[in-house]
C-alpha atoms as a PDB file:
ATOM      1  CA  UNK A   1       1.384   3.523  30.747  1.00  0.00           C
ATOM      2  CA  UNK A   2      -0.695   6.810  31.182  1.00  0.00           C
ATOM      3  CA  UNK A   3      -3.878   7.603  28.964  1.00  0.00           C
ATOM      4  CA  UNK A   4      -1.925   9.773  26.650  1.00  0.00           C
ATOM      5  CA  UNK A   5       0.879   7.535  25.955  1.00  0.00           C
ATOM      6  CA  UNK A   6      -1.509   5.173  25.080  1.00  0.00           C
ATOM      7  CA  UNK A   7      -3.375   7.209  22.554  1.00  0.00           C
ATOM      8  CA  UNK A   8      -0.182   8.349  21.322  1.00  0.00           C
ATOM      9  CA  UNK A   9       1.099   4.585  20.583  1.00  0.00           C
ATOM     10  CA  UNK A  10      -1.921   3.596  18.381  1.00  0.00           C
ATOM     11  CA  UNK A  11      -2.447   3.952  14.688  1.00  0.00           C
ATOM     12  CA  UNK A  12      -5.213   3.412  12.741  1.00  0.00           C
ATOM     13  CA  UNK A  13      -5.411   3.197   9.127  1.00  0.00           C
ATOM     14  CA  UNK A  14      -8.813   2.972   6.859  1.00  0.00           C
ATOM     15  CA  UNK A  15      -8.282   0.961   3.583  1.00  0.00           C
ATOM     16  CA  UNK A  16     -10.075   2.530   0.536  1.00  0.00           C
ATOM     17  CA  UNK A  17     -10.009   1.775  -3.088  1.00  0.00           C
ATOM     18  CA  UNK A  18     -11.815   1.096  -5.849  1.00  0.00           C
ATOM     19  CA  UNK A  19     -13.823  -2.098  -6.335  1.00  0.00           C
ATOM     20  CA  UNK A  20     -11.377  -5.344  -6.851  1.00  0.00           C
ATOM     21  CA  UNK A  21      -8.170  -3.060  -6.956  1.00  0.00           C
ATOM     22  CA  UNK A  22      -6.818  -5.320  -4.433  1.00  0.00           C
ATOM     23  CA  UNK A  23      -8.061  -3.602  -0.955  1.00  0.00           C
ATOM     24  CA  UNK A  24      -8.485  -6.709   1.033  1.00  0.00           C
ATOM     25  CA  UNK A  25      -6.092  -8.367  -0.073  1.00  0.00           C
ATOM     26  CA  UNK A  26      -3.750  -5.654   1.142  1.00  0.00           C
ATOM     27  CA  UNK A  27      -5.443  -5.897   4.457  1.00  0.00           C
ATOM     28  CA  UNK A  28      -4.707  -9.586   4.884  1.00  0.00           C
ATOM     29  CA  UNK A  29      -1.054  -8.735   3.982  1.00  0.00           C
ATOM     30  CA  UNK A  30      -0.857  -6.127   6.649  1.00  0.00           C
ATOM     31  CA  UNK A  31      -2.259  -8.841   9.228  1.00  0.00           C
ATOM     32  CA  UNK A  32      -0.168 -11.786   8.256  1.00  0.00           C
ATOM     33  CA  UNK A  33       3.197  -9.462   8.893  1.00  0.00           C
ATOM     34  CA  UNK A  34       2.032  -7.595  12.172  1.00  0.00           C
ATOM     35  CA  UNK A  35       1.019 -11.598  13.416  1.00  0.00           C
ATOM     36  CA  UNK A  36      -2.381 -11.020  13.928  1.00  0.00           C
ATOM     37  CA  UNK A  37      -2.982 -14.526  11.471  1.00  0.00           C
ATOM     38  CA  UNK A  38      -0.188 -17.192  10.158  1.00  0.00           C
ATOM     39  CA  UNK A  39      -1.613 -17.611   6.428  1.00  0.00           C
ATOM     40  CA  UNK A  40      -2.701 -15.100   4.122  1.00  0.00           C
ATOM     41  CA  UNK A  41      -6.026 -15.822   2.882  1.00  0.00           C
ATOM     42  CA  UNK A  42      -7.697 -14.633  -0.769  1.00  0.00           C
ATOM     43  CA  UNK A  43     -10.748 -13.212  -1.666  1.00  0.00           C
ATOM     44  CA  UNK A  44     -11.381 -15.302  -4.773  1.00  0.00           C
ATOM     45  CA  UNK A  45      -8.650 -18.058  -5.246  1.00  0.00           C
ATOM     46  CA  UNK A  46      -8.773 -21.638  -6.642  1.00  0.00           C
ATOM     47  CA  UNK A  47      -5.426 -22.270  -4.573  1.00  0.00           C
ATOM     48  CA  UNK A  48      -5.744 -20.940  -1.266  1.00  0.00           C
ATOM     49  CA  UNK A  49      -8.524 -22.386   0.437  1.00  0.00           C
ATOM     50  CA  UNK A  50      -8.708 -19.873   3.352  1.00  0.00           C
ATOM     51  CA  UNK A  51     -10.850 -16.618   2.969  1.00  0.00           C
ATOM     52  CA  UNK A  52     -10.172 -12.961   3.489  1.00  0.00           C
ATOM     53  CA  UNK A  53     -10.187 -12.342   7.011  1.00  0.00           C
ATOM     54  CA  UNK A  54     -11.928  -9.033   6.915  1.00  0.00           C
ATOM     55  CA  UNK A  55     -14.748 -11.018   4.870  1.00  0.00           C
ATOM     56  CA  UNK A  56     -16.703 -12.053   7.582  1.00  0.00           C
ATOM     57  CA  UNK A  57     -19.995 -11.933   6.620  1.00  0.00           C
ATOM     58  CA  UNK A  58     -21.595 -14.915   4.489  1.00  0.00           C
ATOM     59  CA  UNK A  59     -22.306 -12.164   1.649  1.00  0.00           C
ATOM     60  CA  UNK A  60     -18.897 -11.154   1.404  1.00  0.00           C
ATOM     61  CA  UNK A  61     -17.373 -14.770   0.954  1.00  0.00           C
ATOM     62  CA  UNK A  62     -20.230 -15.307  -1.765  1.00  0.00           C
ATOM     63  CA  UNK A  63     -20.078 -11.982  -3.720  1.00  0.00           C
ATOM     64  CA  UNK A  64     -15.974 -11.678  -3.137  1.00  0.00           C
ATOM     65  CA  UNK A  65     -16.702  -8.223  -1.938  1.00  0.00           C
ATOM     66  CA  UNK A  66     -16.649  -6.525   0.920  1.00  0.00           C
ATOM     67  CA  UNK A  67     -19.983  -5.184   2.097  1.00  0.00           C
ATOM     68  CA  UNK A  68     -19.504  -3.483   5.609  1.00  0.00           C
ATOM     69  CA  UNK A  69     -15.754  -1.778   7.339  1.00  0.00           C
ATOM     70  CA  UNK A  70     -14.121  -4.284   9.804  1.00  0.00           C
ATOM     71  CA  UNK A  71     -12.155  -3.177  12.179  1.00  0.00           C
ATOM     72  CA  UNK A  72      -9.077  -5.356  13.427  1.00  0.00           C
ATOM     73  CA  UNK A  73      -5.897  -4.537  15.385  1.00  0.00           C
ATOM     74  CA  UNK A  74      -2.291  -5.882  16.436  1.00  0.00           C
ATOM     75  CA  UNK A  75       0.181  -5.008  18.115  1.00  0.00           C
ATOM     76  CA  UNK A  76       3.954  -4.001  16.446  1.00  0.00           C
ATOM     77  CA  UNK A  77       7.136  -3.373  18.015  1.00  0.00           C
ATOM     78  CA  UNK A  78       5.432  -0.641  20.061  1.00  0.00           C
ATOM     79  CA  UNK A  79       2.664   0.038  18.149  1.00  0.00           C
ATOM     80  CA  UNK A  80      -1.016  -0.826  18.964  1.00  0.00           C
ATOM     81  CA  UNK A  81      -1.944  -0.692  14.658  1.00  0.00           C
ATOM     82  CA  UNK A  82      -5.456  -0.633  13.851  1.00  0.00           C
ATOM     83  CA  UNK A  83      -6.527  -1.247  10.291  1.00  0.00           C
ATOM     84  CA  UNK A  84     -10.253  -0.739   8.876  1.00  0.00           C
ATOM     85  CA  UNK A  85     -10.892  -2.465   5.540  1.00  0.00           C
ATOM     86  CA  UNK A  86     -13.874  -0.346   4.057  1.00  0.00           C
ATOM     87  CA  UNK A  87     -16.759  -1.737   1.429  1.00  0.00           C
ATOM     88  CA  UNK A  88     -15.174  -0.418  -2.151  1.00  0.00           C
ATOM     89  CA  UNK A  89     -18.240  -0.845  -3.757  1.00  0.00           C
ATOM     90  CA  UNK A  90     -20.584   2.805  -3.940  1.00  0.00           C
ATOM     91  CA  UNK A  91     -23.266   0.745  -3.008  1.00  0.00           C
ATOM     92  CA  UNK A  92     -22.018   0.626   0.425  1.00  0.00           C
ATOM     93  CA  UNK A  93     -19.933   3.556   0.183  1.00  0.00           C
ATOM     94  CA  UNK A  94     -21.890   6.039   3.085  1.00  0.00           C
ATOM     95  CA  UNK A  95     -20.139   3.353   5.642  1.00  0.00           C
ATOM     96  CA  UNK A  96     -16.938   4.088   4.248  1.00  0.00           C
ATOM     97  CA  UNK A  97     -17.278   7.940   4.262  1.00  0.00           C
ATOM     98  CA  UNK A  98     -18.333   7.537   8.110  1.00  0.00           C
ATOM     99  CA  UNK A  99     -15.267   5.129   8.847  1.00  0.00           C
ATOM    100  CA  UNK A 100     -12.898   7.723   6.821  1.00  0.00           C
ATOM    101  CA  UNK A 101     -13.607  10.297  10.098  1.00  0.00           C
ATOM    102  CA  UNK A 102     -11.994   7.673  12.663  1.00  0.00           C
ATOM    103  CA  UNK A 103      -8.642   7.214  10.897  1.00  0.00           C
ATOM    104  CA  UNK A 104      -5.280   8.875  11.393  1.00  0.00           C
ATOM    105  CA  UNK A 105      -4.588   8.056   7.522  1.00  0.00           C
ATOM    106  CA  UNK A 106      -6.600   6.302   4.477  1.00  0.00           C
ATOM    107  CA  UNK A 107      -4.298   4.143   2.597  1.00  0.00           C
ATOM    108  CA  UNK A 108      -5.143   4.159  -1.175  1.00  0.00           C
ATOM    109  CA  UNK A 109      -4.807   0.863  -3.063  1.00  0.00           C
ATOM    110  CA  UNK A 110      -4.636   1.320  -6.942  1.00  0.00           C
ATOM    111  CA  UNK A 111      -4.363  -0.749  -9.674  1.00  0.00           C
ATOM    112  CA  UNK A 112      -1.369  -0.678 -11.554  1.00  0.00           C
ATOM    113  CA  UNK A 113      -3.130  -1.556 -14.927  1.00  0.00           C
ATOM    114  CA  UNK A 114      -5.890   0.596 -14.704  1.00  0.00           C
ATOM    115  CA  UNK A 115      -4.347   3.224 -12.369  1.00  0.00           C
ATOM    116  CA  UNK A 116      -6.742   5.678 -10.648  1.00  0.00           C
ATOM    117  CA  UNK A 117     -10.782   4.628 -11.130  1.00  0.00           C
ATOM    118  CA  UNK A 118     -14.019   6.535 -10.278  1.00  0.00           C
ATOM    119  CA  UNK A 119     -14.935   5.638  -6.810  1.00  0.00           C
ATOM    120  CA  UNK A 120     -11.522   6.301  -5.605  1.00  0.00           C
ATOM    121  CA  UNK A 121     -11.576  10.448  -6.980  1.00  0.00           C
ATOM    122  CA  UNK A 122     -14.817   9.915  -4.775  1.00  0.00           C
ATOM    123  CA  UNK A 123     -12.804   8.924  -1.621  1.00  0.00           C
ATOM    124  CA  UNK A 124     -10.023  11.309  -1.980  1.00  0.00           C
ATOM    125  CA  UNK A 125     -12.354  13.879  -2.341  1.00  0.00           C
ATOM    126  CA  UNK A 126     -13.777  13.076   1.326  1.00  0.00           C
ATOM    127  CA  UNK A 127      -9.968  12.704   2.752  1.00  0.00           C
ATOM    128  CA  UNK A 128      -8.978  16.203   1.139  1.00  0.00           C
ATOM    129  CA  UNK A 129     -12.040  18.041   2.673  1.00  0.00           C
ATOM    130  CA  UNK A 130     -10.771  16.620   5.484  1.00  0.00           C
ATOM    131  CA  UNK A 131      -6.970  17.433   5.289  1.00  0.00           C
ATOM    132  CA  UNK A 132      -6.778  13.447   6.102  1.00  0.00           C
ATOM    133  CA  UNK A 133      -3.089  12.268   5.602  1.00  0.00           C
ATOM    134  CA  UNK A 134      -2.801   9.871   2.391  1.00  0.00           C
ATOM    135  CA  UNK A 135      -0.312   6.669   1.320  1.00  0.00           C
ATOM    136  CA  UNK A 136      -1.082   5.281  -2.245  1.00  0.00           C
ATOM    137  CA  UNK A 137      -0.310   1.764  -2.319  1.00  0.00           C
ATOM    138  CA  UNK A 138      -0.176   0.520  -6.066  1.00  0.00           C
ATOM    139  CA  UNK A 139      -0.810  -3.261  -6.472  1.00  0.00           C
ATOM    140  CA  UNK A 140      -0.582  -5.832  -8.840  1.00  0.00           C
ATOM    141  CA  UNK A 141       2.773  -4.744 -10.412  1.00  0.00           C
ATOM    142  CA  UNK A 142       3.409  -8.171 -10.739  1.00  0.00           C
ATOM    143  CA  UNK A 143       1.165  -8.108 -14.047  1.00  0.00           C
ATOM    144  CA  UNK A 144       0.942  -6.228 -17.381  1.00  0.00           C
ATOM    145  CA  UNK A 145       0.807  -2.503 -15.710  1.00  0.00           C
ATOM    146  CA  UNK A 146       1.299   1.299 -16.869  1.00  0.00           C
ATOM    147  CA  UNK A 147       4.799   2.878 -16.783  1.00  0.00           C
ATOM    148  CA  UNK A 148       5.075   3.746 -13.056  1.00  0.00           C
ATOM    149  CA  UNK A 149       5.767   7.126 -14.032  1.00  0.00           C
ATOM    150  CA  UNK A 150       2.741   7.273 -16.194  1.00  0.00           C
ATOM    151  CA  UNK A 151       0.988   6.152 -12.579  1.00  0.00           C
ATOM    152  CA  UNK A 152       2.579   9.081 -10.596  1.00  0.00           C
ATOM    153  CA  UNK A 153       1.283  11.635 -13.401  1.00  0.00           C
ATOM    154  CA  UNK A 154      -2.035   9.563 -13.066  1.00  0.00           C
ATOM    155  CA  UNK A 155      -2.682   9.647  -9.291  1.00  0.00           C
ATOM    156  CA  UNK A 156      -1.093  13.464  -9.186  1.00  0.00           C
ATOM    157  CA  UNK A 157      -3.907  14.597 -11.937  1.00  0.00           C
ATOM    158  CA  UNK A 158      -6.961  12.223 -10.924  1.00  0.00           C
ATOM    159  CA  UNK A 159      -6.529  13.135  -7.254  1.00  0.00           C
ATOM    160  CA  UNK A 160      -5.310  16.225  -6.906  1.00  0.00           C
ATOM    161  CA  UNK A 161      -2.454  15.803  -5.080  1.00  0.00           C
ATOM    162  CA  UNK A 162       1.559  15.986  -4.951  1.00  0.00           C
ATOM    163  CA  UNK A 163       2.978  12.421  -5.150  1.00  0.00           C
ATOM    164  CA  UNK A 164       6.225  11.105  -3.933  1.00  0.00           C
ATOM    165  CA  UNK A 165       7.300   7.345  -4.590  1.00  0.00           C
ATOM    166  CA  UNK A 166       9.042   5.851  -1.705  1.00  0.00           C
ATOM    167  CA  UNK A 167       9.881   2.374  -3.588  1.00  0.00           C
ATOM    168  CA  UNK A 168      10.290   2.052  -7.384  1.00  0.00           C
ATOM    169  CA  UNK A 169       9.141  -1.555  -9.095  1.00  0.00           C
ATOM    170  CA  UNK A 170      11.947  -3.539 -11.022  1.00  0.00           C
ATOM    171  CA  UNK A 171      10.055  -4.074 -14.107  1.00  0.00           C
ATOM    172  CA  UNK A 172       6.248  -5.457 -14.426  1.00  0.00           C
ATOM    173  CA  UNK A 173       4.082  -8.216 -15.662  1.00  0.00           C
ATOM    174  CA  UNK A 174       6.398 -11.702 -16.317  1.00  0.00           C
ATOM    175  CA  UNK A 175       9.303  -9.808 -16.415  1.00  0.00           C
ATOM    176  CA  UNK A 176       8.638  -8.230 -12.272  1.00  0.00           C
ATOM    177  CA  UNK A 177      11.397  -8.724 -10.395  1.00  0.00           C
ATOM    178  CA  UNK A 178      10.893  -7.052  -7.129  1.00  0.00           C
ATOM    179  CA  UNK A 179      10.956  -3.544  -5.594  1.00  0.00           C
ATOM    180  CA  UNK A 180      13.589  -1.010  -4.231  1.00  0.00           C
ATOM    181  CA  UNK A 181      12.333   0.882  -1.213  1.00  0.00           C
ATOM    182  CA  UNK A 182      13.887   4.179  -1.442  1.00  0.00           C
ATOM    183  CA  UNK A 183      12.586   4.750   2.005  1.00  0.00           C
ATOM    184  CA  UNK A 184      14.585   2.413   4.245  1.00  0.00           C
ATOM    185  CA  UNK A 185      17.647   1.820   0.963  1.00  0.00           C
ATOM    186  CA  UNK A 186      16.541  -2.163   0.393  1.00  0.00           C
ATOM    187  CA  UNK A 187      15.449  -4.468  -2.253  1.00  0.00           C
ATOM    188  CA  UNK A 188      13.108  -7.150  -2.115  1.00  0.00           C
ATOM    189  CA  UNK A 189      12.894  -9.576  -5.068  1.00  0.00           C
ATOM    190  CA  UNK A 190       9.566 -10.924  -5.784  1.00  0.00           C
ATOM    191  CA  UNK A 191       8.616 -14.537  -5.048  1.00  0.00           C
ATOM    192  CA  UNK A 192       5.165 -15.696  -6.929  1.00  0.00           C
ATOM    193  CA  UNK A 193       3.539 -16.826  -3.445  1.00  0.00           C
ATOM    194  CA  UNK A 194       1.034 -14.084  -1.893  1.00  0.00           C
ATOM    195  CA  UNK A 195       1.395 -16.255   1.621  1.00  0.00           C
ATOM    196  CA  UNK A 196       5.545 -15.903   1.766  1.00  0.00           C
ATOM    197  CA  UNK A 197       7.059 -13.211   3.844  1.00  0.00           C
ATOM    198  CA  UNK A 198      10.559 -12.824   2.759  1.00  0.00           C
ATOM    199  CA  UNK A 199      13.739 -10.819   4.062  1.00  0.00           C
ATOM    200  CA  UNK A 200      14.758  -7.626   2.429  1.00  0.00           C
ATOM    201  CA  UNK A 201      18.139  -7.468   1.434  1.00  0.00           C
ATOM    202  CA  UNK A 202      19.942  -4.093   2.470  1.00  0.00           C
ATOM    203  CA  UNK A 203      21.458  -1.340  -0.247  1.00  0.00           C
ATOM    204  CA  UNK A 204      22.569   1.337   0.996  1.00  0.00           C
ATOM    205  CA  UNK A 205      24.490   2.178  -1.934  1.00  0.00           C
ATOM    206  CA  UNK A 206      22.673   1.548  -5.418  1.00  0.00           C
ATOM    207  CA  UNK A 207      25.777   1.650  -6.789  1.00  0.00           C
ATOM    208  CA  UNK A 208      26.894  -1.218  -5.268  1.00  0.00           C
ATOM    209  CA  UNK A 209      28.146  -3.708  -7.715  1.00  0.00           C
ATOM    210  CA  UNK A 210      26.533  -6.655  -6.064  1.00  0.00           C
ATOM    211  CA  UNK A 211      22.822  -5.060  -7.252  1.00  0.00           C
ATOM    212  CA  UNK A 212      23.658  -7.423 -10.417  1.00  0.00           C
ATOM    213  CA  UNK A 213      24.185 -10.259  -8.728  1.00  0.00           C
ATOM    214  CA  UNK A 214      20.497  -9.908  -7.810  1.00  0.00           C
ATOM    215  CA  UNK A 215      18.660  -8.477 -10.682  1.00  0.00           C
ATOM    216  CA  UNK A 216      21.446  -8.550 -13.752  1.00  0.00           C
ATOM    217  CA  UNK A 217      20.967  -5.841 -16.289  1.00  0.00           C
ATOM    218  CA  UNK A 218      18.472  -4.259 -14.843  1.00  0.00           C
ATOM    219  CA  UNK A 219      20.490  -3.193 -11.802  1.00  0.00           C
ATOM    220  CA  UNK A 220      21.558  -0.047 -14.347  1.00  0.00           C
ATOM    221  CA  UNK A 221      18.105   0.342 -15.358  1.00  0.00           C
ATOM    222  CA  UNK A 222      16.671   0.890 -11.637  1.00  0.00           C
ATOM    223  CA  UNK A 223      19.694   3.308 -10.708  1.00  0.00           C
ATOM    224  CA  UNK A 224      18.946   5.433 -13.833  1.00  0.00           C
ATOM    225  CA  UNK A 225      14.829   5.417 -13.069  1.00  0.00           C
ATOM    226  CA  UNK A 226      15.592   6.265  -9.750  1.00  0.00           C
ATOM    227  CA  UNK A 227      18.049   8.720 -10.399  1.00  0.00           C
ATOM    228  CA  UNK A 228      15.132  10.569 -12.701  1.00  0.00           C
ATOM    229  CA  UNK A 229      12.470  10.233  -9.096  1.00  0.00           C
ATOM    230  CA  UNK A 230      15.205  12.266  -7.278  1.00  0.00           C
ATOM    231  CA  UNK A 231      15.198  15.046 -10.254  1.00  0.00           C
ATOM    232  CA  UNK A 232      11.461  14.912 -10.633  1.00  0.00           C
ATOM    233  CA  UNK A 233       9.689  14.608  -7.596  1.00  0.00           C
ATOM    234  CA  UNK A 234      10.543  16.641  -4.164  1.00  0.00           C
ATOM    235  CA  UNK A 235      11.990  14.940  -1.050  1.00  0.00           C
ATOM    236  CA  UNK A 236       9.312  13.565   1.001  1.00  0.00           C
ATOM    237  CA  UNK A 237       8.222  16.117   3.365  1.00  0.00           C
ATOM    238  CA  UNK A 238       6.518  15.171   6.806  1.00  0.00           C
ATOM    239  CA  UNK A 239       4.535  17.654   7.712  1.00  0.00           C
ATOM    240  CA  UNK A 240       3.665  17.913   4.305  1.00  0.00           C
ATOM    241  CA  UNK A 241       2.123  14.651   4.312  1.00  0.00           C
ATOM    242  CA  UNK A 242       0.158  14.814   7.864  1.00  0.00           C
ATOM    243  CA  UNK A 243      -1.605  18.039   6.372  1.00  0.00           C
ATOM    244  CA  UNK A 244      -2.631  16.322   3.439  1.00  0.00           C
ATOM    245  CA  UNK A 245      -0.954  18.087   1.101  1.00  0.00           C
ATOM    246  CA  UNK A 246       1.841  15.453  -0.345  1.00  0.00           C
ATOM    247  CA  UNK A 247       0.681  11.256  -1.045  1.00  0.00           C
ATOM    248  CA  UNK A 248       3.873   9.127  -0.236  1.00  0.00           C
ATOM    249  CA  UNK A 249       3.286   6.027  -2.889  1.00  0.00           C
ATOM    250  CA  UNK A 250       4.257   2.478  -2.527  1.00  0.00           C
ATOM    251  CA  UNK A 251       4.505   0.396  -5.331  1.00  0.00           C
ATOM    252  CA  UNK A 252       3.062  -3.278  -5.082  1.00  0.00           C
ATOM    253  CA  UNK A 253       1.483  -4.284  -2.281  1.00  0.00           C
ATOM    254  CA  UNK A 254       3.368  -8.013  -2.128  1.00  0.00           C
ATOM    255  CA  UNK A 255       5.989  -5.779  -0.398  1.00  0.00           C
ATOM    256  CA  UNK A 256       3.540  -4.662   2.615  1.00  0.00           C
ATOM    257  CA  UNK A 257       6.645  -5.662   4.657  1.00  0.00           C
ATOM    258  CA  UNK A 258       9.225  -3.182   3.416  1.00  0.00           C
ATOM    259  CA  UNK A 259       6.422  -0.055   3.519  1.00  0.00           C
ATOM    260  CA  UNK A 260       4.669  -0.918   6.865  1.00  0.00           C
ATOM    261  CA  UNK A 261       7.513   0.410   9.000  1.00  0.00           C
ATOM    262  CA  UNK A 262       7.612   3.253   7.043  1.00  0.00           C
ATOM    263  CA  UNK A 263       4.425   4.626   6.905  1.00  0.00           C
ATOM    264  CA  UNK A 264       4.039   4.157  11.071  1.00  0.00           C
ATOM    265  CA  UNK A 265       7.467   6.115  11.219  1.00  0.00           C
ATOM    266  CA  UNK A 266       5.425   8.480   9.058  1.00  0.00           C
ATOM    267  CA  UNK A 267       3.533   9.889  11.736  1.00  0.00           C
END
């Protein structure tokens, strides 16, 4: 392999969010499916007894926050992926603004409850002045959370920028049953174990009858909501996105397997 091809093979994506929005957590997701570890661990959790990767430091696993960027990498399909999981705290935030110049895109984690927060304006502001490409990844839809069209108006206003969703959640709180990625046409049904990896089941057709089978009534529900995304919001434009110009958003981060293809194909 010659020096360019190998430049040209590697991605590297900087984590930012807002304090406790779920950053790390998203980082150990992205780790557990590209093999780099075989268990998830947690930042703060009574359950799973193995901590955050990324939280190296003694601090970090004390405080349950992260107080310095690590840097780790693995290798998928033919990808060499490199993901930075940046402090979210503004205490630490001039090491995040200096890892922010290294990346080829900043993933955005929000909070579905609480939608955008302060220190993450702060960090888009840094990407845009930078024309650095942005992916919102909105987490914890698997609890009470905003109308996910309240949350695209939300991240379009707070950070000044076009959105386009590219999966749609099937409901929220007790009542979340999984996610349809509109990017690759599949549905993943939500399982209440943060360590699973699961299979996506293929839909081409959202029509398809068989939808019910999986999700029941709400099979009409998601075709109608998703029927309004195609009326509201453009199609999702490449170039668009790698001038910084247009966020592609994921909703819930449990499904870090249906959106990591996608956002390497991104590039």
């Amino acid at each position: 392999m010659t020096f360019l091809e190998e430049i040209q093979r590697r991605r590297t994506f900087g984590i930012v969010s807002h304090p406790d929005a779920g950053k790390t957590t998203l980082t150990e997701k992205l780790l557990l499916f590209g093999g780099a570890i075989r268990v998830a661990g947690a930042v703060k959790s009574n359950k799973i007894k193995k901590g955050a990767t990324s939280d190296f430091m003694e601090i970090e696993r004390q405080r349950g926050i992260s107080v310095a960027t690590s840097v780790m990498g693995f290798e998928y399909d033919s990808y060499k992926v490199n993901i930075l999981d940046t402090p979210g705290h503004q205490d630490f935030q001039e090491d995040t603004f200096r890892t922010l110049t290294a990346v080829d895109s900043v993933i955005i984690v929000i909070d579905a409850a609480k939608g955008v927060e302060p220190q993450t304006e702060k960090l888009m502001n840094v990407c845009r002045m930078r024309k650095t490409p942005v992916i919102v990844f909105v987490n914890k839809m698997d609890r009470p959370a905003q109308d996910p069209f309240s949350l695209m108006d939300d991240v379009e206003r707070q950070l000044q920028i076009k959105v386009r969703p590219l999966s749609w959640p099937i409901n929220n709180g007790p009542d979340f049953k999984g996610v349809y990625n509109i990017f690759n046409k599949s549905l993943k049904l939500f399982v209440a174990d943060i360590q699973a990896i699961e299979e996506r089941i293929r839909f081409e057709d959202i029509n398809d009858p068989a939808l019910e089978d999986y999700i029941g009534a709400d099979a009409q529900i998601l075709r109608d909501e998703l029927e309004l995304t195609e009326g509201v919001y453009h199609e999702f434009d490449r170039e668009a996105y790698l001038a910084g110009d247009l966020a592609p958003v994921f909703l819930e981060v449990h499904f870090i397997i249906l959106a990591f293809r996608s956002c390497l194909m991104l590039f």
